[in-house]
Protein backbone atom coordinates (compact mmCIF):
# COMPACT_ATOMS: atom_id res chain seq x y z
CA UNK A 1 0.00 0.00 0.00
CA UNK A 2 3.02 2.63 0.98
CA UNK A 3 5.19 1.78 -2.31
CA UNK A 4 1.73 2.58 -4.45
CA UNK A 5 0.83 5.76 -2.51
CA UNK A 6 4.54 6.58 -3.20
CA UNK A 7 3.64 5.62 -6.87
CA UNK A 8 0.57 7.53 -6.42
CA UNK A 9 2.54 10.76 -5.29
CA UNK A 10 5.20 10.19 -7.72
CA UNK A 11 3.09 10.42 -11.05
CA UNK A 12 0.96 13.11 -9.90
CA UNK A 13 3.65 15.27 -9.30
CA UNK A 14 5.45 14.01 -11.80
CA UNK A 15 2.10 15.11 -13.83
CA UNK A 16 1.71 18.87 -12.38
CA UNK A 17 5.13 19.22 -13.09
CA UNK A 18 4.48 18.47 -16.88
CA UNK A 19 1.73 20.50 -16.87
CA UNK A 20 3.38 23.41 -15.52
CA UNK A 21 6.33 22.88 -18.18
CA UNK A 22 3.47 22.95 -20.91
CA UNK A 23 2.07 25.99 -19.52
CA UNK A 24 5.05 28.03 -19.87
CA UNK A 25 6.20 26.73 -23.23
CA UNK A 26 2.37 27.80 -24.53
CA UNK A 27 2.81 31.12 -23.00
CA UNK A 28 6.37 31.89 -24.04
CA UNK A 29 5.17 30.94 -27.51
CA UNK A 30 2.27 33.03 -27.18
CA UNK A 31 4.05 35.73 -26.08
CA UNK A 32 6.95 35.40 -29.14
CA UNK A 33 4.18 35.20 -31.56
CA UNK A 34 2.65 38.59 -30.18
CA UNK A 35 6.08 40.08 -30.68
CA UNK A 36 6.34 39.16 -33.85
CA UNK A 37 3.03 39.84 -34.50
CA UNK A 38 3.70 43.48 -32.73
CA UNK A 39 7.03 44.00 -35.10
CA UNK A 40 4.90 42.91 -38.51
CA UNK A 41 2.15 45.52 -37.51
CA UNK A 42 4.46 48.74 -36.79
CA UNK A 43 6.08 47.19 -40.41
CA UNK A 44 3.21 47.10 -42.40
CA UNK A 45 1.89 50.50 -40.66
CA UNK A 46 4.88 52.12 -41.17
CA UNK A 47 5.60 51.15 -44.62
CA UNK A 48 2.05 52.83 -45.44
CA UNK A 49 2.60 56.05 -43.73
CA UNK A 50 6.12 56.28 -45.50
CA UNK A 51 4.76 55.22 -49.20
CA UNK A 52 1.58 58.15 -48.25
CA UNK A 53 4.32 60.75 -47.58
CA UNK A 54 3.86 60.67 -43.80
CA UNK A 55 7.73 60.71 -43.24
CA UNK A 56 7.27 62.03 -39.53
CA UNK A 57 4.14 59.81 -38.47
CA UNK A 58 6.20 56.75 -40.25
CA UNK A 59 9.29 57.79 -38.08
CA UNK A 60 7.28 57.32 -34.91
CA UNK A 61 5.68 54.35 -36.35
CA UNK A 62 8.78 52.33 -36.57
CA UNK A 63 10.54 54.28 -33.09
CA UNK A 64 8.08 52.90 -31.17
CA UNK A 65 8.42 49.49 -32.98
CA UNK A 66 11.60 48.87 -32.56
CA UNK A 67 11.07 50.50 -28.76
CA UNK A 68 8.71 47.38 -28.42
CA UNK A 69 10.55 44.95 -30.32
CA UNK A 70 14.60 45.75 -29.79
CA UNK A 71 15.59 43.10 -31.59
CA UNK A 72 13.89 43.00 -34.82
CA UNK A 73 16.30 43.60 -37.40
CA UNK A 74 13.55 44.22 -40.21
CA UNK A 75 12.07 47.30 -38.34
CA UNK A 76 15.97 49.04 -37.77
CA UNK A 77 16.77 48.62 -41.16
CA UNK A 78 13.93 49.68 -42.88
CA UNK A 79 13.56 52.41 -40.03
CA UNK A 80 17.59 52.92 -41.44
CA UNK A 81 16.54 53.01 -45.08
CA UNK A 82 13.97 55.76 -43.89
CA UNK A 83 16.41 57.89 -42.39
CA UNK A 84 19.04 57.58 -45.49
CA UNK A 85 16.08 58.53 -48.07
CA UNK A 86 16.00 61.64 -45.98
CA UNK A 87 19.71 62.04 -46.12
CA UNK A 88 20.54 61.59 -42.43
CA UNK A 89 23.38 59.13 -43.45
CA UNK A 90 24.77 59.49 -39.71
CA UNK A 91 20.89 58.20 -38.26
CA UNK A 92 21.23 55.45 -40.86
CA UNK A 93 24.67 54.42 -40.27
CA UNK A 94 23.75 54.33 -36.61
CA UNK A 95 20.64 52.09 -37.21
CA UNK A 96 22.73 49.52 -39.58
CA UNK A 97 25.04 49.10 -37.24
CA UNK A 98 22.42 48.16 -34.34
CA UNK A 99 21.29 45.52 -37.21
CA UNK A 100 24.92 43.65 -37.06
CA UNK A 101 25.01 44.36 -33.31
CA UNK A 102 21.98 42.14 -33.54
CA UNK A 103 23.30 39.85 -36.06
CA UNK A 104 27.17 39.96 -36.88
CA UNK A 105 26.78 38.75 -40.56
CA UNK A 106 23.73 40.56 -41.47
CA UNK A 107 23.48 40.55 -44.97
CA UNK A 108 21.54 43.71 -46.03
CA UNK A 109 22.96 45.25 -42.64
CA UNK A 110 26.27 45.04 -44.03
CA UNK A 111 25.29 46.21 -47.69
CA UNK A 112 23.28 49.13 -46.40
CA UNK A 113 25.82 50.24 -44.23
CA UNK A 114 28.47 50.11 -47.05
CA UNK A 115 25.90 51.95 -49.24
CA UNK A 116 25.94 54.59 -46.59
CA UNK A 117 29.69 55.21 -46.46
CA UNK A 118 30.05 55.48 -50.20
CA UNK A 119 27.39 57.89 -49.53
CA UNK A 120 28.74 60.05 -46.84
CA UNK A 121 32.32 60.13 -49.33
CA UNK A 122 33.85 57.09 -47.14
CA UNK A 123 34.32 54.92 -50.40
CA UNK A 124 37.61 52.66 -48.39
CA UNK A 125 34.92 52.06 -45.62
CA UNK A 126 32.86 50.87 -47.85
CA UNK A 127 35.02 49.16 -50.12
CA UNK A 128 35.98 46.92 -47.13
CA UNK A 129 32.48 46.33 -45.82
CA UNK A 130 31.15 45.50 -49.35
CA UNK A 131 34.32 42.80 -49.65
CA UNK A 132 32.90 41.18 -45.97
CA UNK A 133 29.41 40.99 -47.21
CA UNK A 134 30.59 39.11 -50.01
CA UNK A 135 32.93 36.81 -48.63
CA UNK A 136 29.33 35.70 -47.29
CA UNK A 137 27.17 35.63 -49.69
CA UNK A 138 27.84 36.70 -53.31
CA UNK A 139 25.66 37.59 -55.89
CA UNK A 140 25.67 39.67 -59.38
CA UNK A 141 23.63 42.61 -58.01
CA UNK A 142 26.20 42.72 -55.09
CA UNK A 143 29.71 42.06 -57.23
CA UNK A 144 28.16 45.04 -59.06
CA UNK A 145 27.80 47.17 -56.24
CA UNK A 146 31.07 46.75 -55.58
CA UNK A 147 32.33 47.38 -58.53
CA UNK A 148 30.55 50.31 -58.88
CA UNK A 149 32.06 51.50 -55.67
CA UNK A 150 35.58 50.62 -57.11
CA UNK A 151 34.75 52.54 -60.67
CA UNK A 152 34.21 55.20 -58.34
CA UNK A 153 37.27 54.94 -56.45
CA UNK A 154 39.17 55.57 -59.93
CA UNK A 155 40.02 51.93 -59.32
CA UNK A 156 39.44 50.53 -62.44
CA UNK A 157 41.06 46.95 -62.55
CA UNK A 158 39.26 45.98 -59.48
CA UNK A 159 36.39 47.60 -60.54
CA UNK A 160 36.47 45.47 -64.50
CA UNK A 161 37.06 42.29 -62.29
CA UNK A 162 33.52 43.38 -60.15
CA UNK A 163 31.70 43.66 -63.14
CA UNK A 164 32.63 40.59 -64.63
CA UNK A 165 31.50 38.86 -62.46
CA UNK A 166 28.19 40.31 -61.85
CA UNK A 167 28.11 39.62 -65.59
CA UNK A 168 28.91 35.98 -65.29
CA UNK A 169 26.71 35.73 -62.23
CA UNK A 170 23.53 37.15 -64.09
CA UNK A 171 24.26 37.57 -68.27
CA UNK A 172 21.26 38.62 -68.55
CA UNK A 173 21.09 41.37 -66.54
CA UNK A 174 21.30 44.53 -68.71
CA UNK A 175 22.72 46.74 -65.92
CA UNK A 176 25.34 44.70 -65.41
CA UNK A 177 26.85 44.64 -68.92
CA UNK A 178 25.82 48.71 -68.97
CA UNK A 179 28.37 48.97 -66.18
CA UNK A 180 31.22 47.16 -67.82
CA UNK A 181 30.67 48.57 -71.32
CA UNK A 182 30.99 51.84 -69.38
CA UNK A 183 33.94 50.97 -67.88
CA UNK A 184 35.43 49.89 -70.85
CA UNK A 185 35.06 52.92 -72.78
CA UNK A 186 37.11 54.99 -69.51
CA UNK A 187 39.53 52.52 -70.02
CA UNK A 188 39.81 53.10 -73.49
CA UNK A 189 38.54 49.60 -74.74
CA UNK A 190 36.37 50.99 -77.57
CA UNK A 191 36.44 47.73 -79.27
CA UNK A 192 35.13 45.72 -76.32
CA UNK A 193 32.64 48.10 -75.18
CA UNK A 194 30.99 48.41 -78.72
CA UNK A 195 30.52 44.61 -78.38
CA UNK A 196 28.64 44.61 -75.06
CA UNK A 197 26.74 47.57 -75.98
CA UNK A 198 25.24 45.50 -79.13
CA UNK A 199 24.50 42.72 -76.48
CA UNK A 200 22.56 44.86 -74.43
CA UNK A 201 20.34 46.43 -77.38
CA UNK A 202 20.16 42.89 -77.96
CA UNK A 203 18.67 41.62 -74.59
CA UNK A 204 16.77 45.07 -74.35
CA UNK A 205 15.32 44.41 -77.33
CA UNK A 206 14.26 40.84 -76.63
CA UNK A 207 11.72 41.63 -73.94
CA UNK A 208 8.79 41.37 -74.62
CA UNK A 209 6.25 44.40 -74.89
CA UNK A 210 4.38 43.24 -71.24
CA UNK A 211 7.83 42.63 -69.46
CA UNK A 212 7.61 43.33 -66.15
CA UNK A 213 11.23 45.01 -67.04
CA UNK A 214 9.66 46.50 -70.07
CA UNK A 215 9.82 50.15 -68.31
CA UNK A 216 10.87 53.83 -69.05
CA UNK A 217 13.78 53.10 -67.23
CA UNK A 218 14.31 50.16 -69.67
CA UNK A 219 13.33 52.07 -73.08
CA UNK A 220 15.29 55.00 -71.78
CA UNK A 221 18.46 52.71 -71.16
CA UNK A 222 17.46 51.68 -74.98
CA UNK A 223 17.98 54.95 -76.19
CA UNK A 224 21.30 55.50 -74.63
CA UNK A 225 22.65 52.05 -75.69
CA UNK A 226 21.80 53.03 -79.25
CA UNK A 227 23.19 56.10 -79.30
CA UNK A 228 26.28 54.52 -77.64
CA UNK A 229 26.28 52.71 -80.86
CA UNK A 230 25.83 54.82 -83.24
CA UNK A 231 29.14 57.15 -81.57
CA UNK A 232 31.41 53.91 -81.31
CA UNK A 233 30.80 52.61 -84.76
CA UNK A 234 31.50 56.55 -86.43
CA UNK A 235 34.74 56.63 -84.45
């Protein structure tokens, strides 16, 4: 009878003490969701407020989101992105750099805060930032931007190897090529940049009439390839 009211005791406890462990799992849950809930509202709310020209109201939209939610990484860099629209690269900077705080190998973190550097005339800074984003991840749009921070930097070997391979990442990306035809003609390449030129009226050309890329911004890039063209081939 004693060794199965000691049974007795020992499940039941054994039982509240489960129960209690499921209670605060369910509540800690809870309570993550609602954060995460709470940082995808002052998003969404400040995103609208910003895109309705509500700069100041969107300001204190995502200052009291990321007052609520410290840690969400979304909210400081688009709050950062806000602030370096406005031109307050310092704000910006200081927002990016709470993002790798956060998270040491943030990928945008890193690229915005490079972004901001070459903005505020600190093109080593973000030379060097740009190179430790990539030696994370590495893709065409981001060998470009680095090359396009090396073009800028009058350094022009680096900034050909860049461009490459942004090309060879994505050879279909018409911005790419732009950049290295450009490059080419500084460098005095006339021959080389005459042939990308033809292969970007060539892939401009191409898309069709509905293309999501299909823009001004396309047909205007069009027009300045031709021309381009038209220069190289008289010369």
């Amino acid at each position: 009878m004693k060794r199965n009211l000691m049974k007795y005791n020992f499940s039941h406890n054994f039982s509240r003490f489960s129960l209690k462990i499921s209670i605060i799992l369910i509540c800690s849950l809870f309570f993550i969701s609602c954060k995460q809930d709470s940082g995808s509202t002052y998003l969404s709310k400040a995103t609208r407020l910003y895109e309705e020209g509500k700069i100041d109201e969107a300001k204190i939209a995502y200052q009291e989101g990321i007052k609520e939610n410290p840690k969400n990484t979304e909210l400081i860099l688009r709050y950062g992105n806000l602030l370096e629209d406005k031109k307050d690269f310092d704000g910006a900077k200081t927002q990016y750099e709470k993002v790798l705080s956060i998270k040491k190998n943030h990928i945008m973190g890193m690229v915005n805060l490079a972004i901001v550097y070459r903005k505020k005339g600190q093109l080593k800074r973000a030379i060097e930032i740009m190179e430790s984003a990539l030696s994370n991840k590495s893709e065409g749009w981001m060998q470009d931007v680095l090359g396009n921070m090396y073009d800028e930097n009058k350094q022009f070997a680096e900034a050909k190897k860049w461009y490459e391979l942004a090309v060879k990442s994505e050879p279909n990306e018409p911005e790419f090529v732009t950049d290295l035809a450009n490059l080419k003609l500084k460098i005095g390449d006339k021959k080389g940049a005459l042939s990308d030129f033809k292969k970007i009226r060539q892939m401009l050309s191409d898309l069709p009439s509905d293309s999501e890329n299909a823009t001004k911004d396309y047909n205007k890039q069009l027009t300045y390839v031709s021309d381009m063209i038209s220069i190289l081939e008289r010369n």
